[in-house]
PDB file of N, CA and C in Angstrom:
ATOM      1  N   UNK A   1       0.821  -1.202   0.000  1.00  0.00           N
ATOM      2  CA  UNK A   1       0.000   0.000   0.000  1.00  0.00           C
ATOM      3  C   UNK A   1       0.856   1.254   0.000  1.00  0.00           C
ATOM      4  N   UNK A   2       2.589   1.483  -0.412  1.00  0.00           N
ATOM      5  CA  UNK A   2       2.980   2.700  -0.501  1.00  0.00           C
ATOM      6  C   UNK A   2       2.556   3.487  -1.175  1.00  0.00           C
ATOM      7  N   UNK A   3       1.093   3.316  -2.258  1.00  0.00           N
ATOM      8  CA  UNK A   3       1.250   4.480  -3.261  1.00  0.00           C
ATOM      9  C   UNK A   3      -0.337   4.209  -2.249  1.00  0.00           C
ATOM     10  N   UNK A   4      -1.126   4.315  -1.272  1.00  0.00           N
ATOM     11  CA  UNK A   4      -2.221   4.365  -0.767  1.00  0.00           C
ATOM     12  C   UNK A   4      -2.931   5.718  -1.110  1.00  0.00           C
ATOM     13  N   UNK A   5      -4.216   6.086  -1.309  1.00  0.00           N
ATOM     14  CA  UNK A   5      -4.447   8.101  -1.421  1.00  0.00           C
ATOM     15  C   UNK A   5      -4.221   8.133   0.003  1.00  0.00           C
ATOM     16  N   UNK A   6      -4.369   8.030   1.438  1.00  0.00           N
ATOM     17  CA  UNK A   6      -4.053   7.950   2.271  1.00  0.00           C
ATOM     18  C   UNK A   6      -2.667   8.866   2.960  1.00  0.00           C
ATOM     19  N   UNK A   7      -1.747   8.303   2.290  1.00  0.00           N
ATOM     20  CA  UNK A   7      -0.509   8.815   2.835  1.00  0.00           C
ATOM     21  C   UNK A   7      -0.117  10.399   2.749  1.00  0.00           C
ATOM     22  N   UNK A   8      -0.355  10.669   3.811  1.00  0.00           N
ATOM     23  CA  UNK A   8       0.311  12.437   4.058  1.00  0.00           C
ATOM     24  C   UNK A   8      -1.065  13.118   3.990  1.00  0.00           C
ATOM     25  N   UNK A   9      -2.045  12.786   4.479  1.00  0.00           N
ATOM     26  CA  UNK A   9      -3.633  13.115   4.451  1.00  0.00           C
ATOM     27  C   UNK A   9      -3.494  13.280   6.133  1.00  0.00           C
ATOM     28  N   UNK A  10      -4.398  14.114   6.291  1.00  0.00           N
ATOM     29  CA  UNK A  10      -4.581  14.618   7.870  1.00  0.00           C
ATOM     30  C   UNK A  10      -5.798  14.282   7.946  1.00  0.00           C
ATOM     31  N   UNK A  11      -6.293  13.703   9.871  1.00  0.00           N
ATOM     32  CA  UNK A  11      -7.273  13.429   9.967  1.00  0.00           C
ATOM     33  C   UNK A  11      -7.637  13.461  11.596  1.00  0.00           C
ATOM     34  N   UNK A  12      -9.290  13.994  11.705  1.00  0.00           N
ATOM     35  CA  UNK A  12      -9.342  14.411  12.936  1.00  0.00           C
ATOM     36  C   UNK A  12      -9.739  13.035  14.119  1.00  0.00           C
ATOM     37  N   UNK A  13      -8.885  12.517  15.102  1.00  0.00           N
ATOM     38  CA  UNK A  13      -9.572  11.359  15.532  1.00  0.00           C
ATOM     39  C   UNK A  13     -11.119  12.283  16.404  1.00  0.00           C
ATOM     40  N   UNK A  14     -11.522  10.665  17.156  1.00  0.00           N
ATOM     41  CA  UNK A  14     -12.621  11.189  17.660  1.00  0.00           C
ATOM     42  C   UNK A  14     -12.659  12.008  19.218  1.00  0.00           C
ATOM     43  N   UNK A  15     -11.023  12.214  19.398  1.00  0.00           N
ATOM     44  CA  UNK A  15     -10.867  13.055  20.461  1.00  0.00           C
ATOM     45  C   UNK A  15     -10.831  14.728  20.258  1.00  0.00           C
ATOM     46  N   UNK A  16     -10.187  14.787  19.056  1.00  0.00           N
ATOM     47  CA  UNK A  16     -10.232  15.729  18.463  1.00  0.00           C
ATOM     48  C   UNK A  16      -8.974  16.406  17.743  1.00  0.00           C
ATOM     49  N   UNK A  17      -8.380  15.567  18.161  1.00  0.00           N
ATOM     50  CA  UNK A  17      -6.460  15.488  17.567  1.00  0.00           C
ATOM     51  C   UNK A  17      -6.449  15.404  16.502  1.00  0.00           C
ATOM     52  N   UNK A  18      -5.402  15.862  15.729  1.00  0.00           N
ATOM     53  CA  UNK A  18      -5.581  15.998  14.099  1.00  0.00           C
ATOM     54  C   UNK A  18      -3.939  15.331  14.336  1.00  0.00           C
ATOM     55  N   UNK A  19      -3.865  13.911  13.175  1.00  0.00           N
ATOM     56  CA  UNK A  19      -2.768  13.433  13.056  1.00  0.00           C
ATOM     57  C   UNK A  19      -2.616  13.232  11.372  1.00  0.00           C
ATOM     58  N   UNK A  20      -1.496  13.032  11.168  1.00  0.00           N
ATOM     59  CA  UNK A  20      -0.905  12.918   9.679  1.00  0.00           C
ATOM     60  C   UNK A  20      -0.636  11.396   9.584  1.00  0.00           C
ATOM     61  N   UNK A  21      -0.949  10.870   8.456  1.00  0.00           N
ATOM     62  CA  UNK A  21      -0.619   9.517   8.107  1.00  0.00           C
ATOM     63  C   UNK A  21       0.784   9.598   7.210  1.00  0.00           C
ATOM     64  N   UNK A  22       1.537   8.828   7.998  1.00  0.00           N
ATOM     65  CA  UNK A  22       3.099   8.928   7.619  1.00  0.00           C
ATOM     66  C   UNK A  22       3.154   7.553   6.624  1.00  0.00           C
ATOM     67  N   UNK A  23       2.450   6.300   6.907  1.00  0.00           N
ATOM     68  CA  UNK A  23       2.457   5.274   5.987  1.00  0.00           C
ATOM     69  C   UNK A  23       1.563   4.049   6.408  1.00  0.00           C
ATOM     70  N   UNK A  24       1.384   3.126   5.414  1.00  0.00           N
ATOM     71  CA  UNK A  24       0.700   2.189   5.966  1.00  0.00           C
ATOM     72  C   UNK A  24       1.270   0.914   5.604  1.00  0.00           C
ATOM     73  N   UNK A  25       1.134   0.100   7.303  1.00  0.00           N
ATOM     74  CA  UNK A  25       2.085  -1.275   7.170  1.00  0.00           C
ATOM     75  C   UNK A  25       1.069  -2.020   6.258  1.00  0.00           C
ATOM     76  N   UNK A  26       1.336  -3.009   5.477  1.00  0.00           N
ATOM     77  CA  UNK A  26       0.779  -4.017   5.176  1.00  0.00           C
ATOM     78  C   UNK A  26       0.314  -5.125   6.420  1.00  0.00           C
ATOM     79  N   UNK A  27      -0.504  -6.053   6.045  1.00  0.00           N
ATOM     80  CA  UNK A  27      -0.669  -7.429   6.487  1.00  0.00           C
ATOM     81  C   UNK A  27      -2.450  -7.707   7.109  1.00  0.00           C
ATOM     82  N   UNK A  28      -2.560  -8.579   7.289  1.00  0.00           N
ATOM     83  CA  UNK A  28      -3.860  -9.298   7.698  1.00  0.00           C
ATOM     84  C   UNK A  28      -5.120  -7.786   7.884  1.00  0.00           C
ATOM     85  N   UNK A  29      -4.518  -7.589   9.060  1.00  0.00           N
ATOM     86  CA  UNK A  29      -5.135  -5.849   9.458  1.00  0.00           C
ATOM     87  C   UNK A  29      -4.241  -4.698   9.354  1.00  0.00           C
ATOM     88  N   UNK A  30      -4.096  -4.242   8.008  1.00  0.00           N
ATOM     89  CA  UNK A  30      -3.414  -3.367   7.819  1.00  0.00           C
ATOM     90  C   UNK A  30      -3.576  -1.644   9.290  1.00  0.00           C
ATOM     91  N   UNK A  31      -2.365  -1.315   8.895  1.00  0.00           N
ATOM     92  CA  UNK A  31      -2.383  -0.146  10.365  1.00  0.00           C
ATOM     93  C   UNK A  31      -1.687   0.833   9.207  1.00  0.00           C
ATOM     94  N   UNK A  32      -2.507   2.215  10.052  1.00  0.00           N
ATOM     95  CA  UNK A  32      -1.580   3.545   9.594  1.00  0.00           C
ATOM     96  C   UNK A  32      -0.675   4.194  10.452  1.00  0.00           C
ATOM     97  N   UNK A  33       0.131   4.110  10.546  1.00  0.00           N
ATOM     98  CA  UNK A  33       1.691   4.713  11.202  1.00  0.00           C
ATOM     99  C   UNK A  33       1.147   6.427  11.135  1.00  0.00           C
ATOM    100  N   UNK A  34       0.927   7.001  12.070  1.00  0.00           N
ATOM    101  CA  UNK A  34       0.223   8.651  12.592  1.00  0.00           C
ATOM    102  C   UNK A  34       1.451   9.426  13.332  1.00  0.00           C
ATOM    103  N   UNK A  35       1.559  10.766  13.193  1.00  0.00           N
ATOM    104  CA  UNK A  35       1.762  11.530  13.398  1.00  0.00           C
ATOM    105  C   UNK A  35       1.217  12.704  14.114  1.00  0.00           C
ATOM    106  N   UNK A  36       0.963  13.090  15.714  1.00  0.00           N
ATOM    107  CA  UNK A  36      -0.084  14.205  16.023  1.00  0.00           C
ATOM    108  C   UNK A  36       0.651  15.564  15.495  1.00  0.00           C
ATOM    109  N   UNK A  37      -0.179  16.248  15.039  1.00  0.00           N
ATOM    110  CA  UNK A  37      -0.051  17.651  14.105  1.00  0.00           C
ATOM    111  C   UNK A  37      -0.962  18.908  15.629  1.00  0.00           C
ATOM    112  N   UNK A  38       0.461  19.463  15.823  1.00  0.00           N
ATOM    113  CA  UNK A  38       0.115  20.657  16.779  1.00  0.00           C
ATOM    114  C   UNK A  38      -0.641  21.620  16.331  1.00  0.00           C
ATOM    115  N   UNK A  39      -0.693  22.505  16.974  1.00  0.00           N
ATOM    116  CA  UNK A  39      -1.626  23.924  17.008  1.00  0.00           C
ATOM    117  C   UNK A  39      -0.651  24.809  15.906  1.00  0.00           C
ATOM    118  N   UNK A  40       0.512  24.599  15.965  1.00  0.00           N
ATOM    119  CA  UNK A  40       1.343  25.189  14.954  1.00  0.00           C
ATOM    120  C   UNK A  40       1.951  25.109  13.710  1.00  0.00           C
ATOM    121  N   UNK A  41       1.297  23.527  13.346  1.00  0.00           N
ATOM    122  CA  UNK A  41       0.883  22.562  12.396  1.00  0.00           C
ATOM    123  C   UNK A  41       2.408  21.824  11.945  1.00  0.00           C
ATOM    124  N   UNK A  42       3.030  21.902  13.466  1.00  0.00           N
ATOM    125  CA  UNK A  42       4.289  20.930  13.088  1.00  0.00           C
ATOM    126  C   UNK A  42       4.281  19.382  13.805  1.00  0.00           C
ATOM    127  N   UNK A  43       4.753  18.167  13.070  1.00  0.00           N
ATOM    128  CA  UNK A  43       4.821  17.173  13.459  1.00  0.00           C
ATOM    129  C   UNK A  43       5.173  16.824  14.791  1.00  0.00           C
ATOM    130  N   UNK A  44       4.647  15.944  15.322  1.00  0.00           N
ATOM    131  CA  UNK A  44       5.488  15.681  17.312  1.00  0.00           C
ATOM    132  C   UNK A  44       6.397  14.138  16.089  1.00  0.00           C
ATOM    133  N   UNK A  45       7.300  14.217  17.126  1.00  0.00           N
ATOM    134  CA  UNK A  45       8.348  13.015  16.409  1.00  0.00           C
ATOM    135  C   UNK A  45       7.780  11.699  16.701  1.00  0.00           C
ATOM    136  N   UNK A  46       6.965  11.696  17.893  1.00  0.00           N
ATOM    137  CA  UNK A  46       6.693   9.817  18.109  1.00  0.00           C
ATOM    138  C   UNK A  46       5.789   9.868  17.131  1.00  0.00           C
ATOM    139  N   UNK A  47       6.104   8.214  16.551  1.00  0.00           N
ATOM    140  CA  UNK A  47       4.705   7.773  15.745  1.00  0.00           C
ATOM    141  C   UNK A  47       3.700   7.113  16.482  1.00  0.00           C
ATOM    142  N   UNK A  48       2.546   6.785  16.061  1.00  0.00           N
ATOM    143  CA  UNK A  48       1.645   5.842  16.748  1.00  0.00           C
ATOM    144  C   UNK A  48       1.396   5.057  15.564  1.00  0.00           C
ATOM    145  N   UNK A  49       0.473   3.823  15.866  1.00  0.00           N
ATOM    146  CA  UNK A  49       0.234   3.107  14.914  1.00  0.00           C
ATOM    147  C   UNK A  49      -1.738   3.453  15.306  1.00  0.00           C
ATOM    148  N   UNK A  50      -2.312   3.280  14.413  1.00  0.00           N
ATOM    149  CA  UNK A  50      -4.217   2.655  14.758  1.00  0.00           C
ATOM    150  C   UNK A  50      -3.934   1.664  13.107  1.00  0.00           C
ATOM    151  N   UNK A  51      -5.517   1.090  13.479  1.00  0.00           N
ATOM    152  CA  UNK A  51      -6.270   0.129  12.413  1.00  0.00           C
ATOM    153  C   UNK A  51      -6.202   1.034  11.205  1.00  0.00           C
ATOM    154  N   UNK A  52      -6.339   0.667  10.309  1.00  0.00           N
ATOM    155  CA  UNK A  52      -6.817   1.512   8.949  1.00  0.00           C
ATOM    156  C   UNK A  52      -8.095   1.326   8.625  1.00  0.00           C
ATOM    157  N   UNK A  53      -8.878   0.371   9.730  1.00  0.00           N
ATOM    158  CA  UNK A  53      -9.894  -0.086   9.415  1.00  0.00           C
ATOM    159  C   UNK A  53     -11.026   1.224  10.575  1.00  0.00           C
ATOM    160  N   UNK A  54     -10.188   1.389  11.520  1.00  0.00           N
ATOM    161  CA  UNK A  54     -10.594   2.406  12.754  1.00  0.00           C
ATOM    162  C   UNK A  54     -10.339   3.936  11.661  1.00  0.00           C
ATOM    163  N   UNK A  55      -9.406   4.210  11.543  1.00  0.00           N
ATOM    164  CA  UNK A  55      -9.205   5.553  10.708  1.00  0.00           C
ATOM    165  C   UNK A  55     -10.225   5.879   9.918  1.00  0.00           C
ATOM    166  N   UNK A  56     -10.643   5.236   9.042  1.00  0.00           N
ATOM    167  CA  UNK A  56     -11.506   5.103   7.784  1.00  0.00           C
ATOM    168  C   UNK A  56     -12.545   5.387   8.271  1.00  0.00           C
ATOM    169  N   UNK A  57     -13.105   4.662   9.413  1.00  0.00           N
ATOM    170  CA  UNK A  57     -14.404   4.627   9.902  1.00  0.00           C
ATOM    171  C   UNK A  57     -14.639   5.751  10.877  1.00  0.00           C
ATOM    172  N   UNK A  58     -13.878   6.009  11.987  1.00  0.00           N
ATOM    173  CA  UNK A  58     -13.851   6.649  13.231  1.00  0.00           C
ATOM    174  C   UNK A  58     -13.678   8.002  13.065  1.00  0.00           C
ATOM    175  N   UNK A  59     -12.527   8.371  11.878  1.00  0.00           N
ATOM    176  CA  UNK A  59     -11.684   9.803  12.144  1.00  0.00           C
ATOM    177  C   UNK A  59     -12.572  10.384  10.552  1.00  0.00           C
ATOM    178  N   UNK A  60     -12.216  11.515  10.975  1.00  0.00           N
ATOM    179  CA  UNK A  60     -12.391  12.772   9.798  1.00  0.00           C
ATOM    180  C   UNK A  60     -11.274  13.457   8.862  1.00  0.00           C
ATOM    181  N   UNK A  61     -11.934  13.316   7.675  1.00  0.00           N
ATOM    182  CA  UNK A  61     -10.713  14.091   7.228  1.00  0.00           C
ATOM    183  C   UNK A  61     -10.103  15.612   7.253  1.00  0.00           C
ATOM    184  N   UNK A  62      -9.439  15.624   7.508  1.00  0.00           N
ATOM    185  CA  UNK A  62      -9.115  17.218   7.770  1.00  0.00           C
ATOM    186  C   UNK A  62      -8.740  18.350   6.909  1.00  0.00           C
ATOM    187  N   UNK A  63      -9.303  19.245   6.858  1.00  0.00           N
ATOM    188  CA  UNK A  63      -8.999  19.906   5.725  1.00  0.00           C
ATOM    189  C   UNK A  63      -8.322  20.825   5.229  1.00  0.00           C
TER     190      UNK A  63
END
């Protein structure tokens, strides 16, 4: 899934955090590797992983 539309798309979870999708692993239940995007719209360095199946469904896209 490296060429996913997905990748480098911002999205609001349902807390209200807006994270960047840095990439998505392959396999059984694919996951998107996230990024939280500050108030100043710069990256925090840890990644997180969620479902791609949770993203899709749960979060918003951001615009």
């Amino acid at each position: 899934m490296a060429n996913s539309p997905h990748i480098y798309k911002r999205f609001i979870l349902p807390s209200g955090k807006v994270v960047e999708v840095r990439r998505i692993e392959q396999g059984a239940n694919p996951e998107a590797v996230v990024r939280e995007v500050n108030e100043n719209d710069q990256l925090a360095p840890r990644e997180d992983t969620l479902t791609l199946r949770f993203l899709l469904a749960h979060c918003k896209k951001a615009l």
